[in-house]
PDB file of N, CA and C in Angstrom:
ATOM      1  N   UNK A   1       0.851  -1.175   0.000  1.00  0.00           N
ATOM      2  CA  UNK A   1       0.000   0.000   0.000  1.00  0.00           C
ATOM      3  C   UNK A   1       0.898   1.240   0.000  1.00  0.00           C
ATOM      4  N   UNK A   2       1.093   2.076  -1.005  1.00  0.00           N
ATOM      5  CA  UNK A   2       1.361   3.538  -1.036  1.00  0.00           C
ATOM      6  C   UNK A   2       1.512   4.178   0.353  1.00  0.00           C
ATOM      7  N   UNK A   3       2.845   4.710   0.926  1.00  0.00           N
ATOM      8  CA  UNK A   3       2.920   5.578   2.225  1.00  0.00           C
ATOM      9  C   UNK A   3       3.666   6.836   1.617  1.00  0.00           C
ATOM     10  N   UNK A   4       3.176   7.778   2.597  1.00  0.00           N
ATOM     11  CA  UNK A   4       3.819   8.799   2.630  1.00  0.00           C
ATOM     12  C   UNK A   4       4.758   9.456   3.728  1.00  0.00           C
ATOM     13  N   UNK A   5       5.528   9.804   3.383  1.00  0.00           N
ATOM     14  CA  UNK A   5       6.986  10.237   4.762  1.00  0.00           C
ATOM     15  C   UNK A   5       6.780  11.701   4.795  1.00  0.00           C
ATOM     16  N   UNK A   6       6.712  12.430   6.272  1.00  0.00           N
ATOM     17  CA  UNK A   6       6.615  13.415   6.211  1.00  0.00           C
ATOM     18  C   UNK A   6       8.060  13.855   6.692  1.00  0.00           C
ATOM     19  N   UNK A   7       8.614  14.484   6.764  1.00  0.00           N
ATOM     20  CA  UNK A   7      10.190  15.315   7.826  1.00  0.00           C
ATOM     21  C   UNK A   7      10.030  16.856   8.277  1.00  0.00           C
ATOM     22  N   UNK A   8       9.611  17.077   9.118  1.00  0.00           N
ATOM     23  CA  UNK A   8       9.858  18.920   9.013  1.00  0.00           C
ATOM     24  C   UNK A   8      10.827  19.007  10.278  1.00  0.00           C
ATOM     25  N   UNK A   9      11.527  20.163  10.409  1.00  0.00           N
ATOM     26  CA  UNK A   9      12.592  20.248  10.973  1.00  0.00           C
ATOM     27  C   UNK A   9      12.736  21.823  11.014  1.00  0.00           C
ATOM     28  N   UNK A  10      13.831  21.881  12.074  1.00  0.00           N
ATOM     29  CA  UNK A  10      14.628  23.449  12.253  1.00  0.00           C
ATOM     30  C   UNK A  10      15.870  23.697  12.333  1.00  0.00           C
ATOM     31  N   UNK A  11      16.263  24.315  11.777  1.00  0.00           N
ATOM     32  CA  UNK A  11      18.074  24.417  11.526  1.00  0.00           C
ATOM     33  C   UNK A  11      18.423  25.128  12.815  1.00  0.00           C
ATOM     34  N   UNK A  12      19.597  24.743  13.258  1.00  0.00           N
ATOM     35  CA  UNK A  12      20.778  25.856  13.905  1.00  0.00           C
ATOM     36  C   UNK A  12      20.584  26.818  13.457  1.00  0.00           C
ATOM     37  N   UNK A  13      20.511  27.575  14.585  1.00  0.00           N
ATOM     38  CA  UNK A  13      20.744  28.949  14.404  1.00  0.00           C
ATOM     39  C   UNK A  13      21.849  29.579  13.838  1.00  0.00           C
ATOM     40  N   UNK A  14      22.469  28.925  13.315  1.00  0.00           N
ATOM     41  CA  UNK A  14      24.258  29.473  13.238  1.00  0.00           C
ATOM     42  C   UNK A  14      24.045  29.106  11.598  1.00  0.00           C
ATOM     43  N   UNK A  15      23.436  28.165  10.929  1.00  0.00           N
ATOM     44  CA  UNK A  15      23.511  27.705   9.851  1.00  0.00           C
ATOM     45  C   UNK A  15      23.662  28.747   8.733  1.00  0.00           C
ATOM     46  N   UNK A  16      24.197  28.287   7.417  1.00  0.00           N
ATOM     47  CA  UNK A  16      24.494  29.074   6.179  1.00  0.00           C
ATOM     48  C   UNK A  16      22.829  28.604   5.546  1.00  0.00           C
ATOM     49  N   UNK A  17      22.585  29.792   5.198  1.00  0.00           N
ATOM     50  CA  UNK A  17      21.209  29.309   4.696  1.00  0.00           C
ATOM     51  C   UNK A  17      21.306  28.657   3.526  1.00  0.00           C
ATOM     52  N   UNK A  18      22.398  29.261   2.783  1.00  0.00           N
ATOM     53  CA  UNK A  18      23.057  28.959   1.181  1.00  0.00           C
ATOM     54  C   UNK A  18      23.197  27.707   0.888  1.00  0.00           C
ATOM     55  N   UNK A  19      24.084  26.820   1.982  1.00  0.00           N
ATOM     56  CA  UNK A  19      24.985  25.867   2.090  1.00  0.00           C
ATOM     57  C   UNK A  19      23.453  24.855   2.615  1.00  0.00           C
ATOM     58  N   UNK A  20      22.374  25.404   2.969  1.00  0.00           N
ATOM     59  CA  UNK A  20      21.454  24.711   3.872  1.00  0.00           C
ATOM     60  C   UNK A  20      20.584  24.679   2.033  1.00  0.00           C
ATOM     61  N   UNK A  21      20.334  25.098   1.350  1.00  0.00           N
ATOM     62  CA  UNK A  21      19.581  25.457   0.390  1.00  0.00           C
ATOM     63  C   UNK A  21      20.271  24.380  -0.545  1.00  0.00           C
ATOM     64  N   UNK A  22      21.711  23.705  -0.935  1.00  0.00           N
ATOM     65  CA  UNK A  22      22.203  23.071  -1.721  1.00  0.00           C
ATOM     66  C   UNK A  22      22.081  22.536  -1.148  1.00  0.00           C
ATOM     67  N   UNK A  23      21.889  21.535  -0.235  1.00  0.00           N
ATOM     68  CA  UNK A  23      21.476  20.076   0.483  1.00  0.00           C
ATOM     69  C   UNK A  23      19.686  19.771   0.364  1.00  0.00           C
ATOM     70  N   UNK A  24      19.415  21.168   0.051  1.00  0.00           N
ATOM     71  CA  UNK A  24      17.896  20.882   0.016  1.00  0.00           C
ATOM     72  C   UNK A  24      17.535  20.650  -1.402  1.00  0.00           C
ATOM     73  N   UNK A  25      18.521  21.078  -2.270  1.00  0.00           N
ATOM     74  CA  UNK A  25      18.162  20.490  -3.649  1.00  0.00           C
ATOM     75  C   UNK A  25      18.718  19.082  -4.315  1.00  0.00           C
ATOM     76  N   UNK A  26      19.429  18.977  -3.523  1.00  0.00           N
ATOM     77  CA  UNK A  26      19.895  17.321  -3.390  1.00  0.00           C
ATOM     78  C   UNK A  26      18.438  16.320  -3.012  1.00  0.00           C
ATOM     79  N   UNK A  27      17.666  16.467  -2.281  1.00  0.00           N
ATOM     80  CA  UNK A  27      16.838  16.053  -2.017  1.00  0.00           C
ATOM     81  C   UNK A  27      15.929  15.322  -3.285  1.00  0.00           C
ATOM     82  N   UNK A  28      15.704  16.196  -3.860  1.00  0.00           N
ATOM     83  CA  UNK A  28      15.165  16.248  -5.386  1.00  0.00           C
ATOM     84  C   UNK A  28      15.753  15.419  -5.987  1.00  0.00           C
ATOM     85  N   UNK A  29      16.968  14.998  -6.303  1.00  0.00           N
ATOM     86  CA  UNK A  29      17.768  13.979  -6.865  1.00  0.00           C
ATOM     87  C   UNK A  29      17.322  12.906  -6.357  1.00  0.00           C
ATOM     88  N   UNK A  30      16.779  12.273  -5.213  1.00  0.00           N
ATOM     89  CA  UNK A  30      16.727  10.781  -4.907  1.00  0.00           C
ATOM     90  C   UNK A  30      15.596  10.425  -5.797  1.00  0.00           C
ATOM     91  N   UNK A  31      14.889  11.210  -6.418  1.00  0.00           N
ATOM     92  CA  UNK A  31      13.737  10.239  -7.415  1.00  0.00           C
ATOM     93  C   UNK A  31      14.644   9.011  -8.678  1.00  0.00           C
ATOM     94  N   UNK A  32      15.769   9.752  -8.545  1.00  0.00           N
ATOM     95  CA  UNK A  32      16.813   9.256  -9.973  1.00  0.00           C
ATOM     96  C   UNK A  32      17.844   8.049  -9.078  1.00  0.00           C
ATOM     97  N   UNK A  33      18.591   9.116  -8.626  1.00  0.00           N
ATOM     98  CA  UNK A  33      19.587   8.415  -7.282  1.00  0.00           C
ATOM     99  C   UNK A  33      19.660   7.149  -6.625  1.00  0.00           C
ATOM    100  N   UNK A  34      18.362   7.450  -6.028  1.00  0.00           N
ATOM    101  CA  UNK A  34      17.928   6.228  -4.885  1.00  0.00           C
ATOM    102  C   UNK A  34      17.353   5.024  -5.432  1.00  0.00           C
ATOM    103  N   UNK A  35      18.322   3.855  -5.431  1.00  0.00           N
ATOM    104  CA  UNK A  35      18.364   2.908  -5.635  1.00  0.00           C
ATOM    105  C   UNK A  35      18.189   1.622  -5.425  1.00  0.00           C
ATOM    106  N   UNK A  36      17.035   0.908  -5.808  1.00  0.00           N
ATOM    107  CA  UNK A  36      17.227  -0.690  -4.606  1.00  0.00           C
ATOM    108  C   UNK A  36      18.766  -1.358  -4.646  1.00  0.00           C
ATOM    109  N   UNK A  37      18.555  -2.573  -4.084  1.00  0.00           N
ATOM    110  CA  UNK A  37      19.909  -3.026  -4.577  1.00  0.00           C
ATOM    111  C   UNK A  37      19.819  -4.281  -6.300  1.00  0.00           C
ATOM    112  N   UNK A  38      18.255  -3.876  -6.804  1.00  0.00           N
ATOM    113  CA  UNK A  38      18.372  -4.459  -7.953  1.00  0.00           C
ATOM    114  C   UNK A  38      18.584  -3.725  -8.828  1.00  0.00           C
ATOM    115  N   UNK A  39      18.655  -2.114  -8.625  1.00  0.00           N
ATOM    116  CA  UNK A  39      18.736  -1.485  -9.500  1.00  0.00           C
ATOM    117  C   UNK A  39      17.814  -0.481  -9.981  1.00  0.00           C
ATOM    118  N   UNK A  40      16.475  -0.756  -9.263  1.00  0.00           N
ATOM    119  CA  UNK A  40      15.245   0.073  -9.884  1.00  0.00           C
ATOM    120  C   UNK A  40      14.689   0.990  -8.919  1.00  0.00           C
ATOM    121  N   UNK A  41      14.463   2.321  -9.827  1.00  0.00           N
ATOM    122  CA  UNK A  41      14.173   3.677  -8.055  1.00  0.00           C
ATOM    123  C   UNK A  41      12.867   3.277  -7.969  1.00  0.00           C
ATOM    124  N   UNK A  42      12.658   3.581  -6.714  1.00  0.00           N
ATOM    125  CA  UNK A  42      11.536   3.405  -5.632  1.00  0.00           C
ATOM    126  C   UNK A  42      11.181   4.837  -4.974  1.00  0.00           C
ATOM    127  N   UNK A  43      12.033   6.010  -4.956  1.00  0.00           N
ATOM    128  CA  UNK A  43      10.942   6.797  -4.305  1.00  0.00           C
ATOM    129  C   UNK A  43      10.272   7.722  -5.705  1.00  0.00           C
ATOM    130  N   UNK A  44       8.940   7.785  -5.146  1.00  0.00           N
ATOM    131  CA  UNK A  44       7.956   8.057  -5.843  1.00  0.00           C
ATOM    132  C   UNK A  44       7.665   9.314  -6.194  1.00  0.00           C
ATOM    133  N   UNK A  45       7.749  10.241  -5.492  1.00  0.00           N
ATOM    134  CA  UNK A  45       7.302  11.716  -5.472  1.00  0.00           C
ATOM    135  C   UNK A  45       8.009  12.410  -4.380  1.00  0.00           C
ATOM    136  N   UNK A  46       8.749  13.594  -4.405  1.00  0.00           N
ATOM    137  CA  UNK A  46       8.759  14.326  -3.171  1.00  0.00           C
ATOM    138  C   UNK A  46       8.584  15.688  -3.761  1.00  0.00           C
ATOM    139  N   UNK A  47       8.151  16.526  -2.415  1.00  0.00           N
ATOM    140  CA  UNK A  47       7.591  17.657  -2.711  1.00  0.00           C
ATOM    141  C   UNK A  47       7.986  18.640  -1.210  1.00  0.00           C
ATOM    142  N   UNK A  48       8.788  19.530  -1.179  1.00  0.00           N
ATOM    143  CA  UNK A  48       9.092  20.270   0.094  1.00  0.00           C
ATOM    144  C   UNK A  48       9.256  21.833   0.146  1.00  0.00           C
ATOM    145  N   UNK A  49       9.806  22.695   1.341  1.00  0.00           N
ATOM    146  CA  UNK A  49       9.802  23.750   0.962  1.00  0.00           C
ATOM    147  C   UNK A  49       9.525  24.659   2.780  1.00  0.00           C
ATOM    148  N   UNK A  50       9.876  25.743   2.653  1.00  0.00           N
ATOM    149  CA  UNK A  50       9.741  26.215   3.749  1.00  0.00           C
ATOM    150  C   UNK A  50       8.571  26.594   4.464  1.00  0.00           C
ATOM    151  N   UNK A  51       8.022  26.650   5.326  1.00  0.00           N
ATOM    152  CA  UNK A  51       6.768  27.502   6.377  1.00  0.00           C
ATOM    153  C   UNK A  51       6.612  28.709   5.738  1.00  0.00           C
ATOM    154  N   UNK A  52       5.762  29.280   5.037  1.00  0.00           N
ATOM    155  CA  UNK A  52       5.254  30.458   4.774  1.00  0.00           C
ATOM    156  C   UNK A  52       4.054  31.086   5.065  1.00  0.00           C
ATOM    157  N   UNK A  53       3.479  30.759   6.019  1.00  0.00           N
ATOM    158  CA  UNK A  53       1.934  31.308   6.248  1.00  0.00           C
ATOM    159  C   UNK A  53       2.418  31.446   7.999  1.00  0.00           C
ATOM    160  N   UNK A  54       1.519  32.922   8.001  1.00  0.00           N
ATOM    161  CA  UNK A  54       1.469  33.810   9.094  1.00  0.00           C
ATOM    162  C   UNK A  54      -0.146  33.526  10.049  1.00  0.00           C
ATOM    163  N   UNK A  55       0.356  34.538  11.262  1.00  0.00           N
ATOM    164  CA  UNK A  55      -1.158  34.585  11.447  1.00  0.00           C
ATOM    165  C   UNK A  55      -1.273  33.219  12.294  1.00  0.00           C
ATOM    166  N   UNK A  56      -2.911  32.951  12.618  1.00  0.00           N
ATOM    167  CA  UNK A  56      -3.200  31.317  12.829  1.00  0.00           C
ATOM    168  C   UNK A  56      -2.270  30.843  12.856  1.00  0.00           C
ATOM    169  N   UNK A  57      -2.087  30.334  11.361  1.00  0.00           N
ATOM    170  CA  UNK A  57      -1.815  28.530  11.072  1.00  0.00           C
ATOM    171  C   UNK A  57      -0.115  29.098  10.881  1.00  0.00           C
ATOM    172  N   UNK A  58       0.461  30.015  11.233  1.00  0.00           N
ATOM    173  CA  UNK A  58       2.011  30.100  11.255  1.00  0.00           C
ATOM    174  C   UNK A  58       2.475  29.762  12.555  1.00  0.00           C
ATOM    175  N   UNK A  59       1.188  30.382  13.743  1.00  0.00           N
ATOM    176  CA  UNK A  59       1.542  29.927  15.260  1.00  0.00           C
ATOM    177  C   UNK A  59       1.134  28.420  15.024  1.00  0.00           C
ATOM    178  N   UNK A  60       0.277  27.847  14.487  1.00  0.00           N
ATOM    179  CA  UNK A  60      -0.069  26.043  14.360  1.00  0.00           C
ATOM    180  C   UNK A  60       0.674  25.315  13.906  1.00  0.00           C
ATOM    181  N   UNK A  61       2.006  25.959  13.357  1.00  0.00           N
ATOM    182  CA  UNK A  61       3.263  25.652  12.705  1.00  0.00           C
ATOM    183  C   UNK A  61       4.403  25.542  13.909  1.00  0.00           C
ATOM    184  N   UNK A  62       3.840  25.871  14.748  1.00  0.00           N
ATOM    185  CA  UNK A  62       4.977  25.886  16.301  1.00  0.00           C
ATOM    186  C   UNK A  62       6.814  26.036  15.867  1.00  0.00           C
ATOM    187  N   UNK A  63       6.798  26.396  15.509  1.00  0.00           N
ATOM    188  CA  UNK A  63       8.540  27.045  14.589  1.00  0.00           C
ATOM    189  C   UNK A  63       8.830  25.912  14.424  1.00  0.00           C
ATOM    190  N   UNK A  64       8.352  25.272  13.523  1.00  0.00           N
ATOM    191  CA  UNK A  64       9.054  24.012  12.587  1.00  0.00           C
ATOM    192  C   UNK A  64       9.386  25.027  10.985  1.00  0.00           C
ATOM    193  N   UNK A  65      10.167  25.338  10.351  1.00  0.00           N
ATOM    194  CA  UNK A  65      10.822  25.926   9.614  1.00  0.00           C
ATOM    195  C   UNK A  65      10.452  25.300   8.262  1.00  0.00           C
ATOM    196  N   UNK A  66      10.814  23.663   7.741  1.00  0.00           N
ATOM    197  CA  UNK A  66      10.813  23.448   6.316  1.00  0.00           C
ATOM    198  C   UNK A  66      10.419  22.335   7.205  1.00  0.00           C
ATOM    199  N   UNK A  67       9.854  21.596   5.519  1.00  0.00           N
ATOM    200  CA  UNK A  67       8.902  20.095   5.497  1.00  0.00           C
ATOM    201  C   UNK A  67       9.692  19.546   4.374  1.00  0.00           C
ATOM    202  N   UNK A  68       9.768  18.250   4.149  1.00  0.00           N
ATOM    203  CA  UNK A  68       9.540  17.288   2.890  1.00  0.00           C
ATOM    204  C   UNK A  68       8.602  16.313   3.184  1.00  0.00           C
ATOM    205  N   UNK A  69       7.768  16.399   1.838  1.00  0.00           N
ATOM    206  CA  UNK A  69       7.312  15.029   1.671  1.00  0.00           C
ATOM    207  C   UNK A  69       7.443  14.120   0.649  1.00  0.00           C
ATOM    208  N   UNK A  70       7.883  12.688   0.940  1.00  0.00           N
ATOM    209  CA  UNK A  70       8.322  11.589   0.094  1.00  0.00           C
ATOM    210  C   UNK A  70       7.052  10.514  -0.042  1.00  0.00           C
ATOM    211  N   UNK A  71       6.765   9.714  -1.054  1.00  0.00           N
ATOM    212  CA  UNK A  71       5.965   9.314  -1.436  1.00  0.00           C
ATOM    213  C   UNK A  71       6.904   8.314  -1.813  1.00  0.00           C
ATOM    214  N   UNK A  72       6.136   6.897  -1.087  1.00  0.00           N
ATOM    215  CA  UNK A  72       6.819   5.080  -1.247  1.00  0.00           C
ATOM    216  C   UNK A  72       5.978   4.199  -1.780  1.00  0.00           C
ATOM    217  N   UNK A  73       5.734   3.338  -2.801  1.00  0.00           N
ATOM    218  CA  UNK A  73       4.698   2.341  -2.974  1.00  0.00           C
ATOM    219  C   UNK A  73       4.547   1.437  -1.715  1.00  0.00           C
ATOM    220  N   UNK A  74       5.844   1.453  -0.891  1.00  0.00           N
ATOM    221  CA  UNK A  74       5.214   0.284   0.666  1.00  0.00           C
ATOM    222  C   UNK A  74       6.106   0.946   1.387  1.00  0.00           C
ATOM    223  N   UNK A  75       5.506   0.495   2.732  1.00  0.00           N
ATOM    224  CA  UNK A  75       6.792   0.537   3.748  1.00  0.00           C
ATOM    225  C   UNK A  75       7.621   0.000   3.823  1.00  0.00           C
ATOM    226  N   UNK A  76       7.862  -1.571   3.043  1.00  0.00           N
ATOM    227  CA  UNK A  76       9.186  -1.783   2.592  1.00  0.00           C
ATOM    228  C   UNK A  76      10.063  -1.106   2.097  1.00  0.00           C
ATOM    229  N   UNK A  77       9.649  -0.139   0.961  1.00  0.00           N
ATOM    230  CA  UNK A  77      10.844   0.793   0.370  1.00  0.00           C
ATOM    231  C   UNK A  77      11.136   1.586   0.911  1.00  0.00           C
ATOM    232  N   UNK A  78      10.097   2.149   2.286  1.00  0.00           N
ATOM    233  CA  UNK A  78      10.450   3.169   3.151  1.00  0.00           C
ATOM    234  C   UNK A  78      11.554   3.135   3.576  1.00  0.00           C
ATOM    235  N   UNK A  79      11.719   1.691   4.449  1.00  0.00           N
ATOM    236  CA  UNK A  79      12.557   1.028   5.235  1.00  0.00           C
ATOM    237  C   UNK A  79      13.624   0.377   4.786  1.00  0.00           C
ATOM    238  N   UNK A  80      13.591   0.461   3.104  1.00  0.00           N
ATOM    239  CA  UNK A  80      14.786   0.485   3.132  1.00  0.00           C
ATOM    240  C   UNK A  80      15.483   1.738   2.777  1.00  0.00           C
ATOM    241  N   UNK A  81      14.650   2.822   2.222  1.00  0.00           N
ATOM    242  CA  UNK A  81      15.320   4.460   1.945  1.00  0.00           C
ATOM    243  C   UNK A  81      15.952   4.958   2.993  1.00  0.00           C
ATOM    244  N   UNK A  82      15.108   4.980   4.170  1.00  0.00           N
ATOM    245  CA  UNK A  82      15.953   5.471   5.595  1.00  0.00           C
ATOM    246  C   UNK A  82      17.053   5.064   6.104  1.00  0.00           C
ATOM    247  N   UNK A  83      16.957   3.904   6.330  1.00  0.00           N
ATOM    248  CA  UNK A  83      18.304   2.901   7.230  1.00  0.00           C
ATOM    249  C   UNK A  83      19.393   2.574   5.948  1.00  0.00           C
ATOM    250  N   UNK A  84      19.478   2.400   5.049  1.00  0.00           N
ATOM    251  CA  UNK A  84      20.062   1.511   4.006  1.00  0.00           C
ATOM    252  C   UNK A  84      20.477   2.012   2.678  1.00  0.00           C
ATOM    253  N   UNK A  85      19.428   2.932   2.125  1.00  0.00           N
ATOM    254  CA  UNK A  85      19.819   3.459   1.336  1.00  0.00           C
ATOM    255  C   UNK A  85      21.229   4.383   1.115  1.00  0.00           C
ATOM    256  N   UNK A  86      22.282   3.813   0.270  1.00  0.00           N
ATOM    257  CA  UNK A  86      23.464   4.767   0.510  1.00  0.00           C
ATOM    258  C   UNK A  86      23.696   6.439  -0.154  1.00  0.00           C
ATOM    259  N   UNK A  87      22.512   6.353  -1.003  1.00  0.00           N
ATOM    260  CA  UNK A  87      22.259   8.306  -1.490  1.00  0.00           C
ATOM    261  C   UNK A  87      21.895   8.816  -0.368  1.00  0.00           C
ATOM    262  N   UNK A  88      20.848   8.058   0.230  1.00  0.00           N
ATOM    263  CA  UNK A  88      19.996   9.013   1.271  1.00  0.00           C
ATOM    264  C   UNK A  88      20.998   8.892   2.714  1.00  0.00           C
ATOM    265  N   UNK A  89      21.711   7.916   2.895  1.00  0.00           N
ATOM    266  CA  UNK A  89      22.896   7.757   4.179  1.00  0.00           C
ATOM    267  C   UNK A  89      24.064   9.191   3.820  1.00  0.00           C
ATOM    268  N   UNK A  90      24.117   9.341   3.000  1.00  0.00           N
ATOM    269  CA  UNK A  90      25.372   9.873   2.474  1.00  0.00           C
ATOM    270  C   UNK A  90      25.007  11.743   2.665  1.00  0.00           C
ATOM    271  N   UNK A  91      23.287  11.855   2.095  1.00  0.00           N
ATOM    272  CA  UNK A  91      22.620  13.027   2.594  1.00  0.00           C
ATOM    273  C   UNK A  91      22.342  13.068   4.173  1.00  0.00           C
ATOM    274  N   UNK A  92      22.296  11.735   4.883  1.00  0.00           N
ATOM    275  CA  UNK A  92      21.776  12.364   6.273  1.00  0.00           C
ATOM    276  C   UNK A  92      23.269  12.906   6.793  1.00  0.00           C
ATOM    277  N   UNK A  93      24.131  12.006   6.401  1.00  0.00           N
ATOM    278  CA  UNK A  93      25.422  12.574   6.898  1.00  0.00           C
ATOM    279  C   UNK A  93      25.641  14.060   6.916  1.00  0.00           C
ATOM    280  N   UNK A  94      25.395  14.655   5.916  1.00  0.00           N
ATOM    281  CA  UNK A  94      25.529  16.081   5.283  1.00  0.00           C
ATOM    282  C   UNK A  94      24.885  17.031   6.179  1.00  0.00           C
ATOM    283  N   UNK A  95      23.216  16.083   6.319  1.00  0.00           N
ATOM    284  CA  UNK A  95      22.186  17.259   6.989  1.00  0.00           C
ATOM    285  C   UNK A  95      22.072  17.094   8.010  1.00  0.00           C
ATOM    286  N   UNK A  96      22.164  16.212   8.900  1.00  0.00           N
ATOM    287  CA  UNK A  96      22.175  16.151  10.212  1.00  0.00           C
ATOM    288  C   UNK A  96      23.185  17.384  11.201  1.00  0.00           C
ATOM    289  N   UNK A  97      24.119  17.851  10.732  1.00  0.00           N
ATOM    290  CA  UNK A  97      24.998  18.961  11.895  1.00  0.00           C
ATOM    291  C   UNK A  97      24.277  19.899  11.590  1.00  0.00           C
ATOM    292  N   UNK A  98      23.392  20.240  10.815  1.00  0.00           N
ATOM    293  CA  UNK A  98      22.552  21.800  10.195  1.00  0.00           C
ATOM    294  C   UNK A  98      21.159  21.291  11.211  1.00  0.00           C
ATOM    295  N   UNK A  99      20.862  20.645  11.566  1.00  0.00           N
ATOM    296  CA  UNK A  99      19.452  20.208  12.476  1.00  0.00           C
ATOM    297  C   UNK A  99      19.837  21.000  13.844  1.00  0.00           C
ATOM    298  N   UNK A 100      18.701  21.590  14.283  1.00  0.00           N
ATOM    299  CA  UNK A 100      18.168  21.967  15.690  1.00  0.00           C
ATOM    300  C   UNK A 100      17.294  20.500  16.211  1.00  0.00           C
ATOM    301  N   UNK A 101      16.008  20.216  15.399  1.00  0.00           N
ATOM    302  CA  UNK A 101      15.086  19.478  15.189  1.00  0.00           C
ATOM    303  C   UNK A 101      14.695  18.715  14.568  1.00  0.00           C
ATOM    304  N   UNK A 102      13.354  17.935  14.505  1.00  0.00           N
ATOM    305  CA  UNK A 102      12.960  17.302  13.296  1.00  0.00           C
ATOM    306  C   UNK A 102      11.889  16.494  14.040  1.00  0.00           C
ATOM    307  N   UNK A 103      10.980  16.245  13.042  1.00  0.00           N
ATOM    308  CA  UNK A 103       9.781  14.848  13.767  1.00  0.00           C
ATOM    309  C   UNK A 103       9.520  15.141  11.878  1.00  0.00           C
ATOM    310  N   UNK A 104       9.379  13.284  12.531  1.00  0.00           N
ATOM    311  CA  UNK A 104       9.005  12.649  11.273  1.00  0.00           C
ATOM    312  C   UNK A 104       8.108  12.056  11.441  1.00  0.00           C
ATOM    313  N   UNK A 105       6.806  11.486   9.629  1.00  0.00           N
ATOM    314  CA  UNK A 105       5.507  11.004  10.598  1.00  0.00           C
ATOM    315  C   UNK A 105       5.449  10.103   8.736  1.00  0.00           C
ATOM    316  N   UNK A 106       5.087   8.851   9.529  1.00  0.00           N
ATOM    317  CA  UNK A 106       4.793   7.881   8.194  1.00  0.00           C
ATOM    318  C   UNK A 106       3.268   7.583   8.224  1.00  0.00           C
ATOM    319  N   UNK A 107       2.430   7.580   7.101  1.00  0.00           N
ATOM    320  CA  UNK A 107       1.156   7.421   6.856  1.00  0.00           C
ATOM    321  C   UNK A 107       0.704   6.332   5.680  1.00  0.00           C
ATOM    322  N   UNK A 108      -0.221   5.557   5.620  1.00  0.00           N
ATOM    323  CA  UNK A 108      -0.896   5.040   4.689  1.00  0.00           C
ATOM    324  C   UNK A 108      -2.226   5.797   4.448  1.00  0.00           C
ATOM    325  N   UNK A 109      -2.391   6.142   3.155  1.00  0.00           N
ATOM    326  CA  UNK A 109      -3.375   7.532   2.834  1.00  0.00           C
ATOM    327  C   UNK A 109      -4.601   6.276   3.039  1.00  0.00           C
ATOM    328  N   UNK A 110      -5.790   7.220   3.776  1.00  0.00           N
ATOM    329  CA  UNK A 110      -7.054   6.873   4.432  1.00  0.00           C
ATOM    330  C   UNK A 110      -7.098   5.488   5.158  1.00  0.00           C
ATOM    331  N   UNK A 111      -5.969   5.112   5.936  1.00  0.00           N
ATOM    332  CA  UNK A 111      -5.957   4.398   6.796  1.00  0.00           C
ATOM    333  C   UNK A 111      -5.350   4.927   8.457  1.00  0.00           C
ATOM    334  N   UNK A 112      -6.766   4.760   8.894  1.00  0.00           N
ATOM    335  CA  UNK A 112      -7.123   5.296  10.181  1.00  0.00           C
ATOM    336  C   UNK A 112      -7.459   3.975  11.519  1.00  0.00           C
ATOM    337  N   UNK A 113      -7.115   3.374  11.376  1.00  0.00           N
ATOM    338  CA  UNK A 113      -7.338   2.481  12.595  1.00  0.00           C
ATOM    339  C   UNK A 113      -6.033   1.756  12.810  1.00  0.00           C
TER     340      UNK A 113
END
């Protein structure tokens, strides 16, 4: 069944926004990149970008800064993109010292129980 990965997060305060902005377009590359180990890509869609709405729903945003969302045909491919995958190992390496934060949230669309 189709899942979706959410990530939103907050940088260090100290961070290069620049240097934070070329890791975020790397991201975009794992549709090509990310690889099983037979050879054939598995992630499906991603789509991300920073917090821009004020007001309300900017305080309902509790200073979480930027989101991605990734799109998997199963949680198998999830599980193996996160832990295993060596594009996406090679990016957490990169992005992880630029993190303050982060919560991540995995879903199967209209499955609620």
């Amino acid at each position: 069944m189709p899942v979706a990965h959410i990530i939103t997060f907050k940088l260090k305060e100290d961070v290069d926004l620049g240097a934070a902005r070329k890791l975020f377009e790397r991201v975009y590359e794992f549709k090509e990149i990310c690889k099983k180990p037979d050879g054939t890509t598995y992630v499906k869609a991603i789509r991300g970008g920073k917090q821009v709405t004020d007001g309300l729903l900017g305080q309902l945003a509790k200073g979480w800064e930027y989101a991605f969302l990734f799109a998997f045909e199963s949680t198998t491919d999830l599980e193996y993109f996160l832990p295993k995958d060596p594009e996406h190992q090679k990016f957490a390496a990169d992005f992880r010292p630029l993190l303050a934060d982060a919560i991540a949230l995995t879903f199967e669309d209209r499955v609620f129980e």
